[in-house]
PDB file of N, CA and C in Angstrom:
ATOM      1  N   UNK A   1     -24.349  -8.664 -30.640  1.00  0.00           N
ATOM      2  CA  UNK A   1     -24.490  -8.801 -32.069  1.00  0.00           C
ATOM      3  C   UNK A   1     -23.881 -10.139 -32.486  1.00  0.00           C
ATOM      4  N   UNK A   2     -24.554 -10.729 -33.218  1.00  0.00           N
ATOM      5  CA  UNK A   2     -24.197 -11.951 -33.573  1.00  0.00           C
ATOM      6  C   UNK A   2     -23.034 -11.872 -34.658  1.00  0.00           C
ATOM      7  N   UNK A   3     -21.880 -12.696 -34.545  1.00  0.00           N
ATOM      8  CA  UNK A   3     -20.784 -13.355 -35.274  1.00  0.00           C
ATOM      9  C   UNK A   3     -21.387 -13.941 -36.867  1.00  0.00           C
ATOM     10  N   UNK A   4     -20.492 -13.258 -37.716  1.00  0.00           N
ATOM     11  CA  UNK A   4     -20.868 -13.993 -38.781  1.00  0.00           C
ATOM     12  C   UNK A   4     -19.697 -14.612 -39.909  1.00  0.00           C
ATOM     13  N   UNK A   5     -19.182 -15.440 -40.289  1.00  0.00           N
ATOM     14  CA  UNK A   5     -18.084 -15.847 -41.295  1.00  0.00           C
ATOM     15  C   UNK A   5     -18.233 -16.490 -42.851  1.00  0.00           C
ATOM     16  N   UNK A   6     -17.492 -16.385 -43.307  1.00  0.00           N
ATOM     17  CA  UNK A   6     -17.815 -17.082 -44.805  1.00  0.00           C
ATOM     18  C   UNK A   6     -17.275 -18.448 -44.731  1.00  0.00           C
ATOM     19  N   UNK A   7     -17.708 -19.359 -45.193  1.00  0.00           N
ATOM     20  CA  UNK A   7     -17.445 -20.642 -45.230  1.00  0.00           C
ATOM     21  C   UNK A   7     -15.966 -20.809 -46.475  1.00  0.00           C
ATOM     22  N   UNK A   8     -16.135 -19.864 -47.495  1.00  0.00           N
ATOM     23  CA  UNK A   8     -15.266 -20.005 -48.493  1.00  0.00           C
ATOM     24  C   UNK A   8     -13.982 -18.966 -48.114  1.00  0.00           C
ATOM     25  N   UNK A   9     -14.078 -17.961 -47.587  1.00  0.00           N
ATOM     26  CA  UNK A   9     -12.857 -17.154 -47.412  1.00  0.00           C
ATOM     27  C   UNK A   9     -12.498 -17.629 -45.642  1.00  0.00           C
ATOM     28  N   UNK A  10     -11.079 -16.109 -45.077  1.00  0.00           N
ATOM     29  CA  UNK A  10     -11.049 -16.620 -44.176  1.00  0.00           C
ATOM     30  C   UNK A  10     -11.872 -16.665 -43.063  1.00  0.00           C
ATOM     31  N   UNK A  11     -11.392 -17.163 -42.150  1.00  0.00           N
ATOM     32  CA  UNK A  11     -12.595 -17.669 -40.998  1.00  0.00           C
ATOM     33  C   UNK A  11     -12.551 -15.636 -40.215  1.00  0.00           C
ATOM     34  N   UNK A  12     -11.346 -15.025 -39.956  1.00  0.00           N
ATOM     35  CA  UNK A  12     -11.339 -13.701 -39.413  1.00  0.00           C
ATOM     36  C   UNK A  12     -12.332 -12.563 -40.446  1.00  0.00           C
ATOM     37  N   UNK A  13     -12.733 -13.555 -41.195  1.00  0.00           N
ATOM     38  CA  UNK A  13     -13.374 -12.145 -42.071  1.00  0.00           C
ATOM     39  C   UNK A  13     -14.549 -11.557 -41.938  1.00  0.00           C
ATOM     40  N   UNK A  14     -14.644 -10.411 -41.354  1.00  0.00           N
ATOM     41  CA  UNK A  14     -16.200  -9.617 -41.233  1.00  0.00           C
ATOM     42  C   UNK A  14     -17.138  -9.144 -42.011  1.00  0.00           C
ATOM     43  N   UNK A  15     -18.055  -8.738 -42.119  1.00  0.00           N
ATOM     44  CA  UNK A  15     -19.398  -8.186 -43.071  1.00  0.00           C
ATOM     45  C   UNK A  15     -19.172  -6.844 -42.821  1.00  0.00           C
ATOM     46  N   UNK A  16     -19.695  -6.439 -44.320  1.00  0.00           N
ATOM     47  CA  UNK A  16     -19.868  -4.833 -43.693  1.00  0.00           C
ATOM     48  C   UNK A  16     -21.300  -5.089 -44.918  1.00  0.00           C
ATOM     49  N   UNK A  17     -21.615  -5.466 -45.319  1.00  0.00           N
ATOM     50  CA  UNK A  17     -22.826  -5.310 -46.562  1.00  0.00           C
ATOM     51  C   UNK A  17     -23.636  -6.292 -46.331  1.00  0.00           C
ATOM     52  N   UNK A  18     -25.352  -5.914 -46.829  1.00  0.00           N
ATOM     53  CA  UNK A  18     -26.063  -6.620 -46.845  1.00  0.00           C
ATOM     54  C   UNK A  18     -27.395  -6.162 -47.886  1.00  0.00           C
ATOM     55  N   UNK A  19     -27.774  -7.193 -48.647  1.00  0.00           N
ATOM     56  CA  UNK A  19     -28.820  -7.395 -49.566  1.00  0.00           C
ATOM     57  C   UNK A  19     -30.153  -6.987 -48.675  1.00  0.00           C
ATOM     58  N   UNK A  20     -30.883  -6.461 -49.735  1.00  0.00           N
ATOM     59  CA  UNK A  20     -32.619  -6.325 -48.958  1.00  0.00           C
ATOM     60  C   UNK A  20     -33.453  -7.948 -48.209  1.00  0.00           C
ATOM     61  N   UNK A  21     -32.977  -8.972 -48.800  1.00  0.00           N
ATOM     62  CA  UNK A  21     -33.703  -9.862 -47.816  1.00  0.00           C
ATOM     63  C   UNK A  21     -32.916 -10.034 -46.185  1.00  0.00           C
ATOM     64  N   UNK A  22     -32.195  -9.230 -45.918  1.00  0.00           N
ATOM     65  CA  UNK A  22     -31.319  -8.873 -44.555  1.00  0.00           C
ATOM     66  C   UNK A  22     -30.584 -10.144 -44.195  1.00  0.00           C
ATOM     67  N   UNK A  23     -30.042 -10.694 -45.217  1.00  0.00           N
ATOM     68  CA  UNK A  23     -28.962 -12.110 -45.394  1.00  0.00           C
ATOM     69  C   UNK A  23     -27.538 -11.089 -45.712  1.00  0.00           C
ATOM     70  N   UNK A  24     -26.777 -11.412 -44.962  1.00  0.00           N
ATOM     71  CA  UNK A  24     -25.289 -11.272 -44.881  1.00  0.00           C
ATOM     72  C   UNK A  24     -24.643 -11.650 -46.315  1.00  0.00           C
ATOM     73  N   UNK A  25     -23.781 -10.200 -47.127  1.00  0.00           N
ATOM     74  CA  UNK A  25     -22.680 -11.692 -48.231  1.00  0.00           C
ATOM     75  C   UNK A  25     -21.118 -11.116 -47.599  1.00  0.00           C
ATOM     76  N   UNK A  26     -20.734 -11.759 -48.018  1.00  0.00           N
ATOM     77  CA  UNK A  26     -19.071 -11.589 -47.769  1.00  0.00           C
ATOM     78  C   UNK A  26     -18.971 -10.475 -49.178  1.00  0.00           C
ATOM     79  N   UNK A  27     -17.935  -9.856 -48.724  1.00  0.00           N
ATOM     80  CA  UNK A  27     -17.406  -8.414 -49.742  1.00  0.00           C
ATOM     81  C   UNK A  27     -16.038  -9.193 -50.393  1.00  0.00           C
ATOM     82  N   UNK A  28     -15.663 -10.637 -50.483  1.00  0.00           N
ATOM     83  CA  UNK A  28     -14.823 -10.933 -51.090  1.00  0.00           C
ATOM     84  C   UNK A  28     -15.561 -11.749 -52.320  1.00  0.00           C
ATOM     85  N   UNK A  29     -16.237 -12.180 -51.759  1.00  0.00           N
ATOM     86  CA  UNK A  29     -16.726 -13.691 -52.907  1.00  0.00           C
ATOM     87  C   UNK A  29     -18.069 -13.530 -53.269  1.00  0.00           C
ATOM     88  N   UNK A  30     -18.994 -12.712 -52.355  1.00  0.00           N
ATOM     89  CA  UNK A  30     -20.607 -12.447 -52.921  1.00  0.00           C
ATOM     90  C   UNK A  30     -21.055 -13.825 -52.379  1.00  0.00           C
ATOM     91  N   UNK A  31     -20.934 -14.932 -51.489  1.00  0.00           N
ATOM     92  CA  UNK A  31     -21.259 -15.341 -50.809  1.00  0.00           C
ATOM     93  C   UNK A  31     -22.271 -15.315 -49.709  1.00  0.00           C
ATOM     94  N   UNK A  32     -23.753 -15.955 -48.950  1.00  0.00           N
ATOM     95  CA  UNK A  32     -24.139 -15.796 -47.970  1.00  0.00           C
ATOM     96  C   UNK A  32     -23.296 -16.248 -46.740  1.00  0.00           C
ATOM     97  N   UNK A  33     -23.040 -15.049 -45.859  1.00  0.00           N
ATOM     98  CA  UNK A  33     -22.368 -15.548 -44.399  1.00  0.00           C
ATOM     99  C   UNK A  33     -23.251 -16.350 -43.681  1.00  0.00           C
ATOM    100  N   UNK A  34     -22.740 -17.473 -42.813  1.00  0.00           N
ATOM    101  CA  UNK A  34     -22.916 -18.351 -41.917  1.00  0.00           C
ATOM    102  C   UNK A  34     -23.126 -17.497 -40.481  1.00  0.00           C
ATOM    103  N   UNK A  35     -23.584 -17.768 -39.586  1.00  0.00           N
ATOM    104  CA  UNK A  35     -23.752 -17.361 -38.646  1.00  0.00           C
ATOM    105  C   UNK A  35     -22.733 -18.139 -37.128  1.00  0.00           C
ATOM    106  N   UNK A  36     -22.413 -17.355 -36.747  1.00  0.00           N
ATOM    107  CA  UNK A  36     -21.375 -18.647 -35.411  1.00  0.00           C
ATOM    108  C   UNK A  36     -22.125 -17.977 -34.221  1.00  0.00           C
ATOM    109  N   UNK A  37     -22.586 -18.807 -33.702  1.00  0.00           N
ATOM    110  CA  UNK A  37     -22.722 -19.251 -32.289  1.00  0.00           C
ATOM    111  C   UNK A  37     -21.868 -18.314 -31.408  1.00  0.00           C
ATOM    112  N   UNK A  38     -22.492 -17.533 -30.129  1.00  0.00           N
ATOM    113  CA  UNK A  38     -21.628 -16.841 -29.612  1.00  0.00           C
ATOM    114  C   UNK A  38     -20.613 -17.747 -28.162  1.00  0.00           C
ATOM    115  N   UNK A  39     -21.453 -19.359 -28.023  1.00  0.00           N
ATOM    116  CA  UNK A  39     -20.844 -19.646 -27.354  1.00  0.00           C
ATOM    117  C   UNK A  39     -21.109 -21.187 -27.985  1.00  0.00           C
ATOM    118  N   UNK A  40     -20.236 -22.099 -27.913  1.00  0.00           N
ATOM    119  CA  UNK A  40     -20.048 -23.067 -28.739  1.00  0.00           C
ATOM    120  C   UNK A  40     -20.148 -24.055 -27.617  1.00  0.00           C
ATOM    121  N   UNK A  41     -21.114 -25.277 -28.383  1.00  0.00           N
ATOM    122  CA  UNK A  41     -20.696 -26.379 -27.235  1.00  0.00           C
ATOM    123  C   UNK A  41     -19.492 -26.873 -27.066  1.00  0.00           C
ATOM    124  N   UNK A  42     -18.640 -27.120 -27.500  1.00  0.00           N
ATOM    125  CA  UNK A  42     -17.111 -27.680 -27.685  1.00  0.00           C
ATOM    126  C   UNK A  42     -16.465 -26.903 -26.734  1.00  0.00           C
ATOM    127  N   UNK A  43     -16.791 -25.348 -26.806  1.00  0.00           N
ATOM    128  CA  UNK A  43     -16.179 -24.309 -25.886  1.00  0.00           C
ATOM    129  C   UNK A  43     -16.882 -24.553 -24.009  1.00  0.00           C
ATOM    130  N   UNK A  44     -17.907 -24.491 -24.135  1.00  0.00           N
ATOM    131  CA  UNK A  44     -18.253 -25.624 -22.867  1.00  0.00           C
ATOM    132  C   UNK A  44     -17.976 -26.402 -21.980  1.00  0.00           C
ATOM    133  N   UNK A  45     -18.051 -27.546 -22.788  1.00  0.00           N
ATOM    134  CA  UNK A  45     -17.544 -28.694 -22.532  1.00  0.00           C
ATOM    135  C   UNK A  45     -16.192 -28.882 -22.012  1.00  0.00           C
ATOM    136  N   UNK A  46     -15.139 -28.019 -22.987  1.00  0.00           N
ATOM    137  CA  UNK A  46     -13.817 -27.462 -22.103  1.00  0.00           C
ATOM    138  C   UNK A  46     -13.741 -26.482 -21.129  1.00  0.00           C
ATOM    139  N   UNK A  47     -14.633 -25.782 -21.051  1.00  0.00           N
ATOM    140  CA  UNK A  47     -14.610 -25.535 -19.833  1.00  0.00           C
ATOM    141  C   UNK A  47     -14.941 -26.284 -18.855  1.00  0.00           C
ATOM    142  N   UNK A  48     -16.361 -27.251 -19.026  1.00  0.00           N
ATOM    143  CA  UNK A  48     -16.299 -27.897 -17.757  1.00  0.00           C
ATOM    144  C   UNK A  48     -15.417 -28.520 -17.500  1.00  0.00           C
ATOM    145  N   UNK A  49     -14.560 -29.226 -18.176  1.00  0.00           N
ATOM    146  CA  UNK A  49     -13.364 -30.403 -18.325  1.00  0.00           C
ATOM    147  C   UNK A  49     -12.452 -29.496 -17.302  1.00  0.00           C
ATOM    148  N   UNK A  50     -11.988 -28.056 -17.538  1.00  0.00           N
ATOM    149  CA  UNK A  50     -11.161 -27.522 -17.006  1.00  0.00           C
ATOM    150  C   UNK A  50     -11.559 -27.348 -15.673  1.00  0.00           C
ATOM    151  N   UNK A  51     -12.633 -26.927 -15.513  1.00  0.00           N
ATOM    152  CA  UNK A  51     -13.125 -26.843 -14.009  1.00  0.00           C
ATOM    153  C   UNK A  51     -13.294 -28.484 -13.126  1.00  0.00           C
ATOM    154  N   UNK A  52     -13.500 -29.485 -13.982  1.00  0.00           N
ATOM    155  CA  UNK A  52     -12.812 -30.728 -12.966  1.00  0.00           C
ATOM    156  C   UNK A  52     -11.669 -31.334 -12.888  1.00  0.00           C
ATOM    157  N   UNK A  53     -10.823 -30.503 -13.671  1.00  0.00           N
ATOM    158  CA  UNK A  53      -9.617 -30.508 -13.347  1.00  0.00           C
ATOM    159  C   UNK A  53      -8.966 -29.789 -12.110  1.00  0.00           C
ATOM    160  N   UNK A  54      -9.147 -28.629 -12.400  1.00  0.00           N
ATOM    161  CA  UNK A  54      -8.909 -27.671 -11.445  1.00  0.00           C
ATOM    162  C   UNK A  54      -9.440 -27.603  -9.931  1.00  0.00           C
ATOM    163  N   UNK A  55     -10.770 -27.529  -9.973  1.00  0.00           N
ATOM    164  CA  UNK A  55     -11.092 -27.765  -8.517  1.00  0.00           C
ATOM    165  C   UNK A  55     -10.433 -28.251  -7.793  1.00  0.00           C
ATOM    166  N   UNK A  56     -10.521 -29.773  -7.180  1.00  0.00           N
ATOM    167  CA  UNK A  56      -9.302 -30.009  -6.633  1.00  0.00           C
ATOM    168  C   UNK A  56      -7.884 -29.676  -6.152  1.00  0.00           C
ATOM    169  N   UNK A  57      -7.819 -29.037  -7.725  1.00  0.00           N
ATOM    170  CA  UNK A  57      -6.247 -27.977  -6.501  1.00  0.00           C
ATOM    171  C   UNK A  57      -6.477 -26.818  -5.558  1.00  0.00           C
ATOM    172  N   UNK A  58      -7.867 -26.468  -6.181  1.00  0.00           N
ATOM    173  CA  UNK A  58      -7.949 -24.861  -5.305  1.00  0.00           C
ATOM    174  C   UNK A  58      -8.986 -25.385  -4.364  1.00  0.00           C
ATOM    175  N   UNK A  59      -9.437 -26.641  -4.176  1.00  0.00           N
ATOM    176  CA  UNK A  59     -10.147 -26.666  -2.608  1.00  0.00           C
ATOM    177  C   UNK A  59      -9.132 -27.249  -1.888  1.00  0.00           C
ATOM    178  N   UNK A  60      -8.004 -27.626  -2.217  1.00  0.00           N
ATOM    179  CA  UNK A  60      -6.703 -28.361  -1.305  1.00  0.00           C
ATOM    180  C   UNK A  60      -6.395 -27.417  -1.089  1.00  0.00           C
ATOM    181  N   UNK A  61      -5.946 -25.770  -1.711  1.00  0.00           N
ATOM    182  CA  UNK A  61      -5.125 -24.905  -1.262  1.00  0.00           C
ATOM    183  C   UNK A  61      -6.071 -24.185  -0.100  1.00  0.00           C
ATOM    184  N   UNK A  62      -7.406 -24.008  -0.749  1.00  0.00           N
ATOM    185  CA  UNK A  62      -8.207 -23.005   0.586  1.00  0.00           C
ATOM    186  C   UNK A  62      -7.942 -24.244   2.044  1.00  0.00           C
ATOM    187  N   UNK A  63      -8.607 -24.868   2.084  1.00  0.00           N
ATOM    188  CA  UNK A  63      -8.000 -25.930   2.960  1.00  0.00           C
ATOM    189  C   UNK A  63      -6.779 -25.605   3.604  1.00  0.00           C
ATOM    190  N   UNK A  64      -6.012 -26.019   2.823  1.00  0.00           N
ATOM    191  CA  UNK A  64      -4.376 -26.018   3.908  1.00  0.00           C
ATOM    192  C   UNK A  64      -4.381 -24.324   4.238  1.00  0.00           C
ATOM    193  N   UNK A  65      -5.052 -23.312   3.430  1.00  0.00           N
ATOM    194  CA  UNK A  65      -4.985 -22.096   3.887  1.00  0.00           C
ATOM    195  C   UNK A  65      -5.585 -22.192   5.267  1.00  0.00           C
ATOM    196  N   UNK A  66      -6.835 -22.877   5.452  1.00  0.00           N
ATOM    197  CA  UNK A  66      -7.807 -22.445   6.499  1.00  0.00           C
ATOM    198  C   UNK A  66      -6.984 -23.158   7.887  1.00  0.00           C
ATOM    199  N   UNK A  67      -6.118 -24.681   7.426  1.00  0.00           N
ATOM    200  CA  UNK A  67      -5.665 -25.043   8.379  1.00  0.00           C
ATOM    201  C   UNK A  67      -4.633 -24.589   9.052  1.00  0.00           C
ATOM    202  N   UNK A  68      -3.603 -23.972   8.575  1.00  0.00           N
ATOM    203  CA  UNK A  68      -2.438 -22.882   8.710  1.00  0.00           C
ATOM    204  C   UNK A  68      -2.927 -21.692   9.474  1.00  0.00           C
ATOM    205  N   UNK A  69      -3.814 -21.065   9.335  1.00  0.00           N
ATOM    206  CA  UNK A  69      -4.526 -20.282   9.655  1.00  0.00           C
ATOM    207  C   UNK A  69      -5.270 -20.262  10.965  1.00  0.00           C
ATOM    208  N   UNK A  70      -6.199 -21.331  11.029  1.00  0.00           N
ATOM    209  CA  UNK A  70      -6.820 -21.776  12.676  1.00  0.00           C
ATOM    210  C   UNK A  70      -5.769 -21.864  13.625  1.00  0.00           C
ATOM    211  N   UNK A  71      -5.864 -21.621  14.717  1.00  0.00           N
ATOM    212  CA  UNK A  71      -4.924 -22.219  15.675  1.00  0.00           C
ATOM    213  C   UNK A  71      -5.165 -23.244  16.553  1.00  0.00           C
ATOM    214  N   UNK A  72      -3.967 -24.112  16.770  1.00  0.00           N
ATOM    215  CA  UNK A  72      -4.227 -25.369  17.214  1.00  0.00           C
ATOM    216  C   UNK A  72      -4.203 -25.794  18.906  1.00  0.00           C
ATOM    217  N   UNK A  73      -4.736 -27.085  18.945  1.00  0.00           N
ATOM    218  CA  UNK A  73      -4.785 -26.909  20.640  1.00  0.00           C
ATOM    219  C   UNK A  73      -3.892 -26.399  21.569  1.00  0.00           C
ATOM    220  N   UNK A  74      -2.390 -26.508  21.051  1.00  0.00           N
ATOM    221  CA  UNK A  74      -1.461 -26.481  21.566  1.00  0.00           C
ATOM    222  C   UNK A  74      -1.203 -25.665  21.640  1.00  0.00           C
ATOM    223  N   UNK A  75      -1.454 -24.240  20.443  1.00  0.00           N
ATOM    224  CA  UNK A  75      -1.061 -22.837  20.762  1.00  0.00           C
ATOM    225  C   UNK A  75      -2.379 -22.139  21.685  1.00  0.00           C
ATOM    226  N   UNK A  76      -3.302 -22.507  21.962  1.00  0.00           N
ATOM    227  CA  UNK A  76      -3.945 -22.488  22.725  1.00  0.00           C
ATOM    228  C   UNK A  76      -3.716 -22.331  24.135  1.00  0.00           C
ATOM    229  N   UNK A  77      -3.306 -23.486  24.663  1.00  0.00           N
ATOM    230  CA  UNK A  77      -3.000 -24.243  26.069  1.00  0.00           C
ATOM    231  C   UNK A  77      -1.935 -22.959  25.984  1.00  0.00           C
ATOM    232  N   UNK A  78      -0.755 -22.932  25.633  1.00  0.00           N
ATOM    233  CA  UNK A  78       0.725 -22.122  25.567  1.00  0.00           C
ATOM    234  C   UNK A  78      -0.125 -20.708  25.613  1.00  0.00           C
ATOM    235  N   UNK A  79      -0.582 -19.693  24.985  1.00  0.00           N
ATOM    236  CA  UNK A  79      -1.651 -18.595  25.047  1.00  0.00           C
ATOM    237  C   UNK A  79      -2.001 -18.665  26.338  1.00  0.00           C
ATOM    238  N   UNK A  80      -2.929 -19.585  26.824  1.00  0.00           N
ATOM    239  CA  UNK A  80      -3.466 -19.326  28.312  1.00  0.00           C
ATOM    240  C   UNK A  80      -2.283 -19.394  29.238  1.00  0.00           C
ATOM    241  N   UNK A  81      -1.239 -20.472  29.001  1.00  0.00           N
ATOM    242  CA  UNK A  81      -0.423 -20.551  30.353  1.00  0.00           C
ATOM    243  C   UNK A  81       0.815 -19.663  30.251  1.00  0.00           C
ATOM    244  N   UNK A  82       0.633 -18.530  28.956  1.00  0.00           N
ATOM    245  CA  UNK A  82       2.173 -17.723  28.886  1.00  0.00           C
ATOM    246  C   UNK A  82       3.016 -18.015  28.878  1.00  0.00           C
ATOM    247  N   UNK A  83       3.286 -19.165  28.136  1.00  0.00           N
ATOM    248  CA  UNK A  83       4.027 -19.447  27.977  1.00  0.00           C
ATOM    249  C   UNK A  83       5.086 -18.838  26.854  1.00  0.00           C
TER     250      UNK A  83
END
């Protein structure tokens, strides 16, 4: 269901009424409500921003996970010779 606000009251304020041409008013001011976007470009855009931020740390951590993790020639060689 789509978001709707009054431009003149506050921005948290909801609809509960509506006129026969099926236009939204605000129950404070008799105003037509505006409609908001359920996902905003601005909201986006920070996200992508956040995700090229971020990446980088969490492909360094899987990384050093995977390298910690493998075992190396040396525990290898030591494994076979029982050491």
């Amino acid at each position: 269901m789509p978001r709707y606000h009054c431009p003149y009251c506050s921005r948290t304020y909801h609809f509960q009424e509506s006129n026969l041409s099926s236009t939204f008013l605000c129950e404070e001011c008799g105003d037509s409500l505006i409609k908001i976007p359920l996902i905003e470009t601005s909201r986006l855009v920070a996200i992508a921003m956040v995700l090229v931020f971020v990446m980088p740390l969490l492909l360094m951590v899987l990384n050093f996970y995977q390298e910690n993790k493998s075992p190396t020639i040396k525990d290898q060689i030591l494994t076979r010779l029982n050491i």
